[in-house]
N, C-alpha and C. Protein backbone atom coordinates (compact mmCIF):
# COMPACT_ATOMS: atom_id res chain seq x y z
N UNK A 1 8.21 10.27 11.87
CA UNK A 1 7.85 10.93 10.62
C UNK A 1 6.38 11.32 10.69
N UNK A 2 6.15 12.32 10.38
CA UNK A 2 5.01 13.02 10.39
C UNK A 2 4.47 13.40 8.74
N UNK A 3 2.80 13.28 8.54
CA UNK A 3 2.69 13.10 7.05
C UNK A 3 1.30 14.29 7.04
N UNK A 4 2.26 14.85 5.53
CA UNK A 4 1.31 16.01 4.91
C UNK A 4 0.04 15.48 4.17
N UNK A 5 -1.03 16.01 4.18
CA UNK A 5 -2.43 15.35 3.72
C UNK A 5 -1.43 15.07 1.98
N UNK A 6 -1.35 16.05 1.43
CA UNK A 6 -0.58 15.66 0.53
C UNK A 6 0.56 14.10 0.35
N UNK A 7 1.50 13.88 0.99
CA UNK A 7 2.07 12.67 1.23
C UNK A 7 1.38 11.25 1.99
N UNK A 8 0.25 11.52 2.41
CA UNK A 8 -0.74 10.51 3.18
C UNK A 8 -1.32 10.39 1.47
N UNK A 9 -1.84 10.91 0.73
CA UNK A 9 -2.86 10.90 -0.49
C UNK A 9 -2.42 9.63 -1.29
N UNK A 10 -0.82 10.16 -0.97
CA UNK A 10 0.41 9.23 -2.43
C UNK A 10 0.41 8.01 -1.69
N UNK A 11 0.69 7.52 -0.03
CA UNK A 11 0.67 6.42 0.49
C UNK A 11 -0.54 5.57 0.01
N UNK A 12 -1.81 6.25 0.29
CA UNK A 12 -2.94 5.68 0.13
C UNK A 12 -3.25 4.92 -1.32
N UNK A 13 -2.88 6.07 -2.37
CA UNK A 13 -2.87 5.89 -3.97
C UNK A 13 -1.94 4.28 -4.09
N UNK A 14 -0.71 4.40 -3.23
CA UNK A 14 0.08 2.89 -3.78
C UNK A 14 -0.44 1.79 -2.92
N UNK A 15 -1.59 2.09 -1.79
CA UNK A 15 -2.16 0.86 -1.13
C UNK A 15 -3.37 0.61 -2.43
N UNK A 16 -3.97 1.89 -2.68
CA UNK A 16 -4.97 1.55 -3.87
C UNK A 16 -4.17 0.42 -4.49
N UNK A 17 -3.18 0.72 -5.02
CA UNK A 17 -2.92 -0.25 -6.30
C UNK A 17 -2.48 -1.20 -6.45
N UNK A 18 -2.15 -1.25 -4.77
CA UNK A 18 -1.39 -2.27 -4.10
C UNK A 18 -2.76 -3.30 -4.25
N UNK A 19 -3.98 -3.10 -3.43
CA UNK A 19 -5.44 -3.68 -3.45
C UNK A 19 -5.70 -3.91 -4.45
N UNK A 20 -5.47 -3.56 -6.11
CA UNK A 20 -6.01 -3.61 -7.21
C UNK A 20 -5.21 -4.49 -7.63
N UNK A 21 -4.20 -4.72 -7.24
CA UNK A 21 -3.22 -5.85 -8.28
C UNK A 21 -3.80 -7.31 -7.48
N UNK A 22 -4.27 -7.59 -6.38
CA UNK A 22 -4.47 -8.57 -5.62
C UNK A 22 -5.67 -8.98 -5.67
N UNK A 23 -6.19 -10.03 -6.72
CA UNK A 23 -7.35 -10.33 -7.15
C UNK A 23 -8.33 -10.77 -5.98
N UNK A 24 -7.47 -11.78 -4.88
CA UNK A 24 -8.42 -12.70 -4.06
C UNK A 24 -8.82 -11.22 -2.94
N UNK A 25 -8.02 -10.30 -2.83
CA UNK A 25 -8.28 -9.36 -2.03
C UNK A 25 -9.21 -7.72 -2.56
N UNK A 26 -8.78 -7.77 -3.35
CA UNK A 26 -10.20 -6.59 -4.70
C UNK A 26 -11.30 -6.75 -3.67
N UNK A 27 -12.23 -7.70 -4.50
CA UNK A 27 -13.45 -8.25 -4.01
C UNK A 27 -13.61 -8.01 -2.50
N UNK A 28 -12.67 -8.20 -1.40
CA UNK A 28 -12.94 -7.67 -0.01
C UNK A 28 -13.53 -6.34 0.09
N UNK A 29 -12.83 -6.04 -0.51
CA UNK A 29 -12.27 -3.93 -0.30
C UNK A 29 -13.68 -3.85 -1.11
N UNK A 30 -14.04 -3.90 -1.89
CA UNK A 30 -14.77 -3.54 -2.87
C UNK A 30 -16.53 -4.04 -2.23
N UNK A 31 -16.69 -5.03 -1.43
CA UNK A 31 -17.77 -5.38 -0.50
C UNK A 31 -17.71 -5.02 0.44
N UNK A 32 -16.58 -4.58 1.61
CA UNK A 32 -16.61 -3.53 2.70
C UNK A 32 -16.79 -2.37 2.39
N UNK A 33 -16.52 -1.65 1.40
CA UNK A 33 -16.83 -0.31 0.96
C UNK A 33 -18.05 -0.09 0.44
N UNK A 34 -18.88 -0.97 -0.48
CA UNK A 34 -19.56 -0.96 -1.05
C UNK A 34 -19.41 -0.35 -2.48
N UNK A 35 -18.15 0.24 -3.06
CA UNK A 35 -17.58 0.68 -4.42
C UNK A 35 -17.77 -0.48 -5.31
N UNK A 36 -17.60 0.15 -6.52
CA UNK A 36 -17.38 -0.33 -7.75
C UNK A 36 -16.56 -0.47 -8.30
N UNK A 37 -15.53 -0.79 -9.34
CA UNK A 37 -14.46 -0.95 -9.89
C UNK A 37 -14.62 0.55 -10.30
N UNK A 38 -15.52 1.05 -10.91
CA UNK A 38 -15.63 2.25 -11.60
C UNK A 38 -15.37 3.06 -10.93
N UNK A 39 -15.93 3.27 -9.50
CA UNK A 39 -15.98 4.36 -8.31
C UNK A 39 -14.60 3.99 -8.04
N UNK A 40 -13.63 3.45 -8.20
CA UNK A 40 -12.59 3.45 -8.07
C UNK A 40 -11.56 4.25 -8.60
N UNK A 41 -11.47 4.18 -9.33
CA UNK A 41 -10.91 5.28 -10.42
C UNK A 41 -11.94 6.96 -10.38
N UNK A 42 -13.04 6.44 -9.93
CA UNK A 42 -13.69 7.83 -10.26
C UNK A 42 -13.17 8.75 -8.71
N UNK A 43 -12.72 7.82 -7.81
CA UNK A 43 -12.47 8.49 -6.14
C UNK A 43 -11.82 8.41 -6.34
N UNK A 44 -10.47 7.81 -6.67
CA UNK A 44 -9.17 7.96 -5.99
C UNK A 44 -8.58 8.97 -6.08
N UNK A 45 -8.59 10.21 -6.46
CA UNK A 45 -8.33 11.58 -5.73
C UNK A 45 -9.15 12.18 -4.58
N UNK A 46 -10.03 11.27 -4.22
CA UNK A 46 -10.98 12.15 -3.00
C UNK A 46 -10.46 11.80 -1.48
N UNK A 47 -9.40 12.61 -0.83
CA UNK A 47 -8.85 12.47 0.71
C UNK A 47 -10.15 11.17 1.36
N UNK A 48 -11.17 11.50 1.27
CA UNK A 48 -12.00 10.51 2.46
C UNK A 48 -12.24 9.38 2.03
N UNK A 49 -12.10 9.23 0.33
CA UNK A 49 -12.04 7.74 -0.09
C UNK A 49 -10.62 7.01 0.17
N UNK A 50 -9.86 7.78 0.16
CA UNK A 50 -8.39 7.04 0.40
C UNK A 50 -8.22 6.80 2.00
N UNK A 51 -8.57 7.54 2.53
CA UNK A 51 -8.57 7.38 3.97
C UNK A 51 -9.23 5.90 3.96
N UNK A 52 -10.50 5.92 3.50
CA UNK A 52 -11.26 4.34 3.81
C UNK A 52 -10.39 3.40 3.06
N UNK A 53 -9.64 4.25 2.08
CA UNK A 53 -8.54 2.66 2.00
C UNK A 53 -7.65 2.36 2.83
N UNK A 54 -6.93 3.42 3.36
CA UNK A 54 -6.05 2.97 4.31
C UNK A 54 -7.15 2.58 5.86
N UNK A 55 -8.06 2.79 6.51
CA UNK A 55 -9.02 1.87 6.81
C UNK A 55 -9.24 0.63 6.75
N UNK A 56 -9.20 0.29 5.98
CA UNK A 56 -9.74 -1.23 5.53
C UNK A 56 -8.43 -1.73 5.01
N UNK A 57 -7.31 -1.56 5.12
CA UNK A 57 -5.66 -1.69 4.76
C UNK A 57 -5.55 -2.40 6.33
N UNK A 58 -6.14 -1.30 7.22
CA UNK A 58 -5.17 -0.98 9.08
C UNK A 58 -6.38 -2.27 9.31
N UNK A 59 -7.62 -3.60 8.84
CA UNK A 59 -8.46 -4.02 9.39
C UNK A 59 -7.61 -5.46 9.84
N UNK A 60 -6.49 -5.96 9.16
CA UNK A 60 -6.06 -6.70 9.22
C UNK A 60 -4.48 -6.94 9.28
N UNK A 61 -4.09 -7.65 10.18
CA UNK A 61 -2.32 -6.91 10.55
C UNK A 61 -1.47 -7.50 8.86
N UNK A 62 -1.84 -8.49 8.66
CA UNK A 62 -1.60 -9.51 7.58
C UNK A 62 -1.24 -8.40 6.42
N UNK A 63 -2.87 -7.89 6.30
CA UNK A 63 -2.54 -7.04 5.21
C UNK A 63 -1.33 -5.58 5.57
N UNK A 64 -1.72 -4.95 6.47
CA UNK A 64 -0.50 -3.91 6.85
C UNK A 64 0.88 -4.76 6.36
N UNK A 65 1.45 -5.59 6.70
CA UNK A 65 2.65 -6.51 6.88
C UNK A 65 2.85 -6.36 5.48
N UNK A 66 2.04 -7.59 4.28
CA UNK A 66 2.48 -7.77 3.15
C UNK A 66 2.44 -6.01 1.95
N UNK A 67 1.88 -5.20 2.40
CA UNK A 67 1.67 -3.98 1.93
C UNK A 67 3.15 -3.43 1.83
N UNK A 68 3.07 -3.09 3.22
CA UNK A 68 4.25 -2.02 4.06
C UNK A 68 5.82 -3.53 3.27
N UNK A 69 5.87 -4.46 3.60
CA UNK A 69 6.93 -4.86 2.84
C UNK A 69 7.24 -5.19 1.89
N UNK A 70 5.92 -4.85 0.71
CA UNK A 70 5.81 -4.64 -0.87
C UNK A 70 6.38 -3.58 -0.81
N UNK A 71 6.29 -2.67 0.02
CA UNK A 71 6.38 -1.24 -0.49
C UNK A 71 8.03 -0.35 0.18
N UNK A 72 8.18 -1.46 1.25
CA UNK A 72 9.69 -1.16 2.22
C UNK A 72 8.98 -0.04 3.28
N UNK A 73 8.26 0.16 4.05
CA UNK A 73 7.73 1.01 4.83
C UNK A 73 7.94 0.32 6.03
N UNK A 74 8.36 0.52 6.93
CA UNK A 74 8.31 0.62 8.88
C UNK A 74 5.75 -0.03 8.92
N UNK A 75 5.75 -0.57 9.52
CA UNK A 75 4.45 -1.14 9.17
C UNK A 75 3.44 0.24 10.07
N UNK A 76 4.07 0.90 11.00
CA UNK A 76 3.23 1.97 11.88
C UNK A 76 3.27 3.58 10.88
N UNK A 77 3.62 3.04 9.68
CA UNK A 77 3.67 4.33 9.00
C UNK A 77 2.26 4.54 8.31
N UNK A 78 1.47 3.02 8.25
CA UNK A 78 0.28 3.40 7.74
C UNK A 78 -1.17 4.38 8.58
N UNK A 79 -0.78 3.95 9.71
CA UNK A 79 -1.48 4.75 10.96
C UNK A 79 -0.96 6.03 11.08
N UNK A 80 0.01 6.44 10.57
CA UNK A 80 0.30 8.14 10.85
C UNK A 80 -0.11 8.33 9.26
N UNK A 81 0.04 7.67 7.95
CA UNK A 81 -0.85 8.49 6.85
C UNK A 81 -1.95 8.83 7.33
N UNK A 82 -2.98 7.59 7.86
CA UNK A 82 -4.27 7.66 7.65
C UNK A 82 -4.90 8.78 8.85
N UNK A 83 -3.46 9.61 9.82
CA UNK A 83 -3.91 10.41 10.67
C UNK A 83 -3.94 12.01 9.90
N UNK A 84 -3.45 11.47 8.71
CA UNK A 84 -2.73 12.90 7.80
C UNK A 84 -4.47 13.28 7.12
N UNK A 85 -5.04 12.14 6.97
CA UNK A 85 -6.18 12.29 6.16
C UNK A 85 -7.43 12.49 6.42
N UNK A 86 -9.03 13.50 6.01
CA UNK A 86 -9.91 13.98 6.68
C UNK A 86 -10.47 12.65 7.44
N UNK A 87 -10.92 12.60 8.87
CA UNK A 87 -11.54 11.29 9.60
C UNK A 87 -10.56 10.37 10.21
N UNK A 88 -9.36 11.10 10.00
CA UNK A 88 -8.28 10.35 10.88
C UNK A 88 -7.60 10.75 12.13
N UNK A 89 -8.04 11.62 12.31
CA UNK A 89 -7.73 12.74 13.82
C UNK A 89 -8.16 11.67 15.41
N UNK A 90 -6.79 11.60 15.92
CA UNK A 90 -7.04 10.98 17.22
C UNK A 90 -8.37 12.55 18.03
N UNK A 91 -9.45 11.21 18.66
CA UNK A 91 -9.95 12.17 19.31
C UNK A 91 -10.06 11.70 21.04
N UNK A 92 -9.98 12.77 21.40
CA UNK A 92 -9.07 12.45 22.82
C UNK A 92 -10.86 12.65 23.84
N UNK A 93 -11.51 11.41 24.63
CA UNK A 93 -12.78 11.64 25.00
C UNK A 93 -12.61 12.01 26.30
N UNK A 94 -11.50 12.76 27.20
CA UNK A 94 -11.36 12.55 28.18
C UNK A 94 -11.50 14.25 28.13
């Protein structure tokens, strides 16, 4: 399956809220990013802020796992959103 920046946006939006319902885990996301609760809501339509969520989603397998089977997703589907989204382009150095 291959994902439209459009359909990567909506993945990202239910990891957002997925991260927002999970109190001990908020506070991570929110000190690796350096955001605010506010900047939260004020980005979450911006492609490169959602990308850094699915980012900081892909930092830990744990989290991919309990996400992707909150949500019923195959767990390698989060790595082809976050390729859908600006800063996610395999770059090939060869």
């Amino acid at each position: 399956m291959s994902y439209t920046q459009e359909s990567a946006e909506t993945l990202a939006l239910q990891a957002l809220a997925w991260l927002a319902a999970h109190d001990e885990l908020l506070p991570v996301f929110l000190g690796a990013t350096g955001a605010s609760e506010t900047d939260l809501r004020r980005q979450a339509g911006d492609p490169v802020f959602l990308g850094a969520v699915l980012d900081f989603l892909m930092m830990d397998d744990q989290w991919v796992v309990a996400f992707c089977d909150h949500v019923a997703l195959p767990y390698e589907r989060i790595m082809l959103a976050r390729a859908a989204l600006p800063g996610g382009e395999q770059v090939s150095w060869t």
